[in-house]
Protein backbone atom coordinates (compact mmCIF):
# COMPACT_ATOMS: atom_id res chain seq x y z
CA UNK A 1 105.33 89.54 -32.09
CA UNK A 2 107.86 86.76 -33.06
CA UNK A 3 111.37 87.03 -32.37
CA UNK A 4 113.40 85.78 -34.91
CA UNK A 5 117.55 85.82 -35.55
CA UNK A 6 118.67 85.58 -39.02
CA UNK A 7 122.10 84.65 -39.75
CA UNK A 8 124.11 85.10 -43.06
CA UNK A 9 126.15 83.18 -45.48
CA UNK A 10 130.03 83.73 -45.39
CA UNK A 11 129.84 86.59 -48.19
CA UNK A 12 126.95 88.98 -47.53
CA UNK A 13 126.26 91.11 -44.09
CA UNK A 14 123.07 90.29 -42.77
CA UNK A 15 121.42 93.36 -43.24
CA UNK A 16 122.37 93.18 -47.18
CA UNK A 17 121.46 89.69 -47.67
CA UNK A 18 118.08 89.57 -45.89
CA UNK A 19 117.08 93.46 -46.37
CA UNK A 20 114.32 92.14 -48.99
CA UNK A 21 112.92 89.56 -47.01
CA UNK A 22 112.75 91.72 -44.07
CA UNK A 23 111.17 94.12 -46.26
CA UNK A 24 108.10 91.84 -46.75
CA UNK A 25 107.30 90.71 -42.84
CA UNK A 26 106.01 93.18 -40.34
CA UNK A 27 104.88 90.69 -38.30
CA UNK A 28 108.11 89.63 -36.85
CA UNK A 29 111.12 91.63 -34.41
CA UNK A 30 114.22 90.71 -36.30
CA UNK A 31 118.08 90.36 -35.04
CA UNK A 32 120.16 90.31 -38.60
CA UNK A 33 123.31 88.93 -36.93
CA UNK A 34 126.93 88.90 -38.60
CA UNK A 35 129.05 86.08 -38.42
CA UNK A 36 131.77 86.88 -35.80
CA UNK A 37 134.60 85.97 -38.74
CA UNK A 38 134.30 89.36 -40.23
CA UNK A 39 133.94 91.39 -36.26
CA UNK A 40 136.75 92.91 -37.04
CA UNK A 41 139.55 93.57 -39.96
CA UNK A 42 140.68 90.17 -39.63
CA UNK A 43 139.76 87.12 -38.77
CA UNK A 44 140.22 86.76 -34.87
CA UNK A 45 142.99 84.33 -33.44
CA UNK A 46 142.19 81.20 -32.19
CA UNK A 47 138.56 81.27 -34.28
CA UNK A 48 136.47 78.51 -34.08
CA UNK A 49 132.42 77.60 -34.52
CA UNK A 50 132.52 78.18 -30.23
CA UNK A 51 133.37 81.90 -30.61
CA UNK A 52 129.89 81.85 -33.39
CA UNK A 53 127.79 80.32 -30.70
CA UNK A 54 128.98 82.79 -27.97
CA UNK A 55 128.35 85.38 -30.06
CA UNK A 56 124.29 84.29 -31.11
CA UNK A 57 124.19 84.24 -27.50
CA UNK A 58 125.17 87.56 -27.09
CA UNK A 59 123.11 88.82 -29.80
CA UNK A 60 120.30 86.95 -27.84
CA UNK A 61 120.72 88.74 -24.36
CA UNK A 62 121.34 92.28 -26.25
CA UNK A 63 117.99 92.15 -27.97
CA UNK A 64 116.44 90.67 -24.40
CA UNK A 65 114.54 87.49 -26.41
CA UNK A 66 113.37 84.46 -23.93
CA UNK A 67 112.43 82.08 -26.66
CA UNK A 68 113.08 83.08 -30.18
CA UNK A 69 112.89 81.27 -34.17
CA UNK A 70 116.69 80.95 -35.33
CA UNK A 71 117.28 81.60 -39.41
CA UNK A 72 120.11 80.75 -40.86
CA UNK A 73 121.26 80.27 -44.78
CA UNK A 74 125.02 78.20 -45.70
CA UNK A 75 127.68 79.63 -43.16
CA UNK A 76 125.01 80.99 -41.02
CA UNK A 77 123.12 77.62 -41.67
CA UNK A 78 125.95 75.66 -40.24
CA UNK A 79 126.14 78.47 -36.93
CA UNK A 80 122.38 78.02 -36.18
CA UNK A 81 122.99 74.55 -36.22
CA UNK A 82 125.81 74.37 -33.76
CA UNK A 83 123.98 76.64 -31.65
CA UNK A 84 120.59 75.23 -31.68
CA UNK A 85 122.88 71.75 -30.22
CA UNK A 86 124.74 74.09 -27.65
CA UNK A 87 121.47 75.53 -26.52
CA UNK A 88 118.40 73.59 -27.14
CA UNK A 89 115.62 75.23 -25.07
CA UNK A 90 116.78 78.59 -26.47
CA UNK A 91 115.20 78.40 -29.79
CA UNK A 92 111.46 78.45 -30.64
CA UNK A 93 111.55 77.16 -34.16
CA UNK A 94 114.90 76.88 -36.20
CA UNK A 95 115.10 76.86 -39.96
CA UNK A 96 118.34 76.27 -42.26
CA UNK A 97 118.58 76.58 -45.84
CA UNK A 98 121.69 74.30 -47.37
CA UNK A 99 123.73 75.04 -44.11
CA UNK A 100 127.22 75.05 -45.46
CA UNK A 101 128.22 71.57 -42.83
CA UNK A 102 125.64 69.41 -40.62
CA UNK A 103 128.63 68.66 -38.10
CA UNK A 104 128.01 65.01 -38.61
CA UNK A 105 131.00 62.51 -39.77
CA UNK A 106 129.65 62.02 -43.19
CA UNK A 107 129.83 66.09 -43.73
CA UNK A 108 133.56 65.86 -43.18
CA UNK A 109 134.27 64.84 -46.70
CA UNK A 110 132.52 67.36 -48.07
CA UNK A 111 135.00 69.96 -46.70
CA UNK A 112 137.78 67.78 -49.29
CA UNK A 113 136.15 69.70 -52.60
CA UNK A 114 136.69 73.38 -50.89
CA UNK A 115 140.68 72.34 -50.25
CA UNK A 116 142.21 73.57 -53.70
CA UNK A 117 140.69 76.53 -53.06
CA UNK A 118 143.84 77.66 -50.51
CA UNK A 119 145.88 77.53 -53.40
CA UNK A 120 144.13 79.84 -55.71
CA UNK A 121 144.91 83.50 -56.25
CA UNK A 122 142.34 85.70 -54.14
CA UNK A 123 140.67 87.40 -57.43
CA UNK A 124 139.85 83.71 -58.66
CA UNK A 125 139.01 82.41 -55.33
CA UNK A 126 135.78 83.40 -54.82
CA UNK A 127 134.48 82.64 -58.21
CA UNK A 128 135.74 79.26 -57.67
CA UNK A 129 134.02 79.00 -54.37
CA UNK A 130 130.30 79.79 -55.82
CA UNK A 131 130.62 77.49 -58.36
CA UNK A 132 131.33 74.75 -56.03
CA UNK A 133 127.86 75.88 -54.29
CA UNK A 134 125.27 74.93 -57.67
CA UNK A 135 124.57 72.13 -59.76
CA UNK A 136 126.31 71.26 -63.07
CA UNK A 137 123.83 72.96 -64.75
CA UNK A 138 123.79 76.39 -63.63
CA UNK A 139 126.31 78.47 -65.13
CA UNK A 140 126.76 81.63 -63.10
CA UNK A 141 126.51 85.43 -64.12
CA UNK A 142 129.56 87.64 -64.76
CA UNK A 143 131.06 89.50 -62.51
CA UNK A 144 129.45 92.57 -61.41
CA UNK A 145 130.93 95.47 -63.04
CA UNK A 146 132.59 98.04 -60.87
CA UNK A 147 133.89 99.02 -57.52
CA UNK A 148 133.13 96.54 -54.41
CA UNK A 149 131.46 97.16 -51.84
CA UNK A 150 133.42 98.03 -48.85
CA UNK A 151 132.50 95.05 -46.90
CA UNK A 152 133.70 92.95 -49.66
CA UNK A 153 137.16 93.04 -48.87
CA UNK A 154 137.36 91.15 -45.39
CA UNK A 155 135.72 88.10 -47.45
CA UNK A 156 138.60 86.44 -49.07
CA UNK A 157 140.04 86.12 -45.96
CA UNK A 158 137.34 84.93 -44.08
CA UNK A 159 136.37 81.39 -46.40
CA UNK A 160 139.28 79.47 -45.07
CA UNK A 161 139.17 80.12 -41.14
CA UNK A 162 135.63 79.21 -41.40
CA UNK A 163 136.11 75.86 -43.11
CA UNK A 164 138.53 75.01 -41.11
CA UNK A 165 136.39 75.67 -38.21
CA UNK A 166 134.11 73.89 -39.17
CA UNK A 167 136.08 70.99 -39.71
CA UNK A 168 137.37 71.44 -36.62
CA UNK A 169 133.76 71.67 -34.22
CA UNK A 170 132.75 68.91 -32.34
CA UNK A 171 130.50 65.76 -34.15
CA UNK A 172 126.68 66.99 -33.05
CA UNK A 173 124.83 63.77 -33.80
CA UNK A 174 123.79 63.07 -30.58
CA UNK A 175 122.94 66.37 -29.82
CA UNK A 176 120.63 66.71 -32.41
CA UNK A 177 118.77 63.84 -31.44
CA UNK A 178 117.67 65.75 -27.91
CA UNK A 179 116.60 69.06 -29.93
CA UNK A 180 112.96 69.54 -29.60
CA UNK A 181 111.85 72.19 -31.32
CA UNK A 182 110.44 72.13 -34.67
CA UNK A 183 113.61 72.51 -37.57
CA UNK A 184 112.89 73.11 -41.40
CA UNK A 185 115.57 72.58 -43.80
CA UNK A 186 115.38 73.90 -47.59
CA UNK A 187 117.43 73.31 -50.72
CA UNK A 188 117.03 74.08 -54.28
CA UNK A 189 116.73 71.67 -57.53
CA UNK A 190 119.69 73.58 -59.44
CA UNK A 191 121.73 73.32 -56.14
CA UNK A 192 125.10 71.28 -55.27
CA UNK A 193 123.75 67.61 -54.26
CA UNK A 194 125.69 67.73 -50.97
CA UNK A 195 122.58 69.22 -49.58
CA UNK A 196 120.04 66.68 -50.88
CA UNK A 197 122.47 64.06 -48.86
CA UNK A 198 122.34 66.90 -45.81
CA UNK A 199 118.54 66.34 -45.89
CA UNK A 200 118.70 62.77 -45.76
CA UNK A 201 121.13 62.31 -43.01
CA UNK A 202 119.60 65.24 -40.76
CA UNK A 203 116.23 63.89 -40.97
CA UNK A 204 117.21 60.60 -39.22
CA UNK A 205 118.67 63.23 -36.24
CA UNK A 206 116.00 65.58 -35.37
CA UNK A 207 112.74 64.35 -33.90
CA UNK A 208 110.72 67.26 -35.58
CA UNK A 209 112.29 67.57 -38.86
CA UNK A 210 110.67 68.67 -42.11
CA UNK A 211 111.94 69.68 -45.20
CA UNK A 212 111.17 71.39 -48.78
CA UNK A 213 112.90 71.63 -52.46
CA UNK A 214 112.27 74.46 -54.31
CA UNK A 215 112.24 73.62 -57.68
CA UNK A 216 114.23 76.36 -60.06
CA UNK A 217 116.46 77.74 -56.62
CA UNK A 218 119.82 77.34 -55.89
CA UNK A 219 122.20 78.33 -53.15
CA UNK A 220 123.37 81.10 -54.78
CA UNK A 221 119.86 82.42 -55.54
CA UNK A 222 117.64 80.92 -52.69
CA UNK A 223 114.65 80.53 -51.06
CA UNK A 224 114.43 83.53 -48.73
């Protein structure tokens, strides 16, 4: 039986965000794995992409896997990414879909569009957030109607540490260039074009790289 990690965007808890998916494999002994952002009320001092690693590895020699296929989608995306550089013979297989950063120079100014963001009030900023995540020509839903769920409240304060994290990580260019195991990346037709420009630059990295658009998805309503 495979062992597989699966790592979450920045809204989301794992289990929520990948309890359908998981609902359709038996095949497979799943981690769902929280980004270490939200481990506690607040985001923890001195965070950084490191402390994300650290904890994957932890997650790792809790569930006792020697080899195991890494999964992760935007924030969780840009974790398996920097972890999958950190620790190269850990990982089996790793696929990303539209990792929120690639850790590469070029991904820097991407970061630039999420920086009026700080400024907003916290009831607008998270609408503002997912729009910067599609196309032009996706127009999102209204809000849900109703109470939040419980877990929604540590979000708002989570966006900015993690950008700013991210920002802050190490280049992993070179790094990428010694990972052999096989890495898939996916993106959707409706979604931002950063990641279409992710593909291209991260496919001139990895020596087993393939990737695959789905047509009609976005990152707001993905692949998985």
């Amino acid at each position: 039986m495979r062992s597989v990690i699966f790592l979450p965007a920045i809204i989301a808890p794992a289990a929520v965000r990948y309890a359908p998916l998981l609902a359709c494999l038996s095949d497979i002994n799943p981690v769902t794995k929280d980004l270490e952002v939200y481990a506690s009320d607040a985001p923890p001092p001195g965070y950084s992409i490191a402390l994300e690693v650290a904890g994957v590895d932890r997650a790792v020699n809790e569930a006792g896997f020697a080899g195991f296929h890494l999964y992760g989608h935007s924030g969780g995306g840009a974790v398996a990414l920097a972890y999958t550089a950190a620790h190269p013979d850990h990982v089996v297989s790793v696929a990303v879909d539209e990792p929120a950063y690639d850790f590469t120079e070029e991904s820097r100014a991407d970061l630039t569009e999420f920086a009026p963001l700080a400024s907003l009030p916290v009831a607008d900023r998270l609408r503002a957030f997912m729009k910067l995540q599609v196309s032009s020509r996706v127009t999102l839903p209204p809000p849900t109607e109703g109470p939040s769920p419980p877990w929604m409240a540590k979000r708002p304060a989570g966006i900015d540490p993690f950008l700013s994290a991210l920002d802050n990580h190490e280049r992993l260019e070179r790094q990428y260039r010694t990972v052999r195991a096989p890495v898939l990346f996916t993106w959707g037709s409706l979604t931002h074009p950063r990641w279409n420009m992710m593909r291209q630059r991260l496919e001139k990295l990895f020596p087993d790289f393939t990737a695959r658009c789905f047509d009609g998805l976005h990152h707001l309503n993905t692949s998985h």
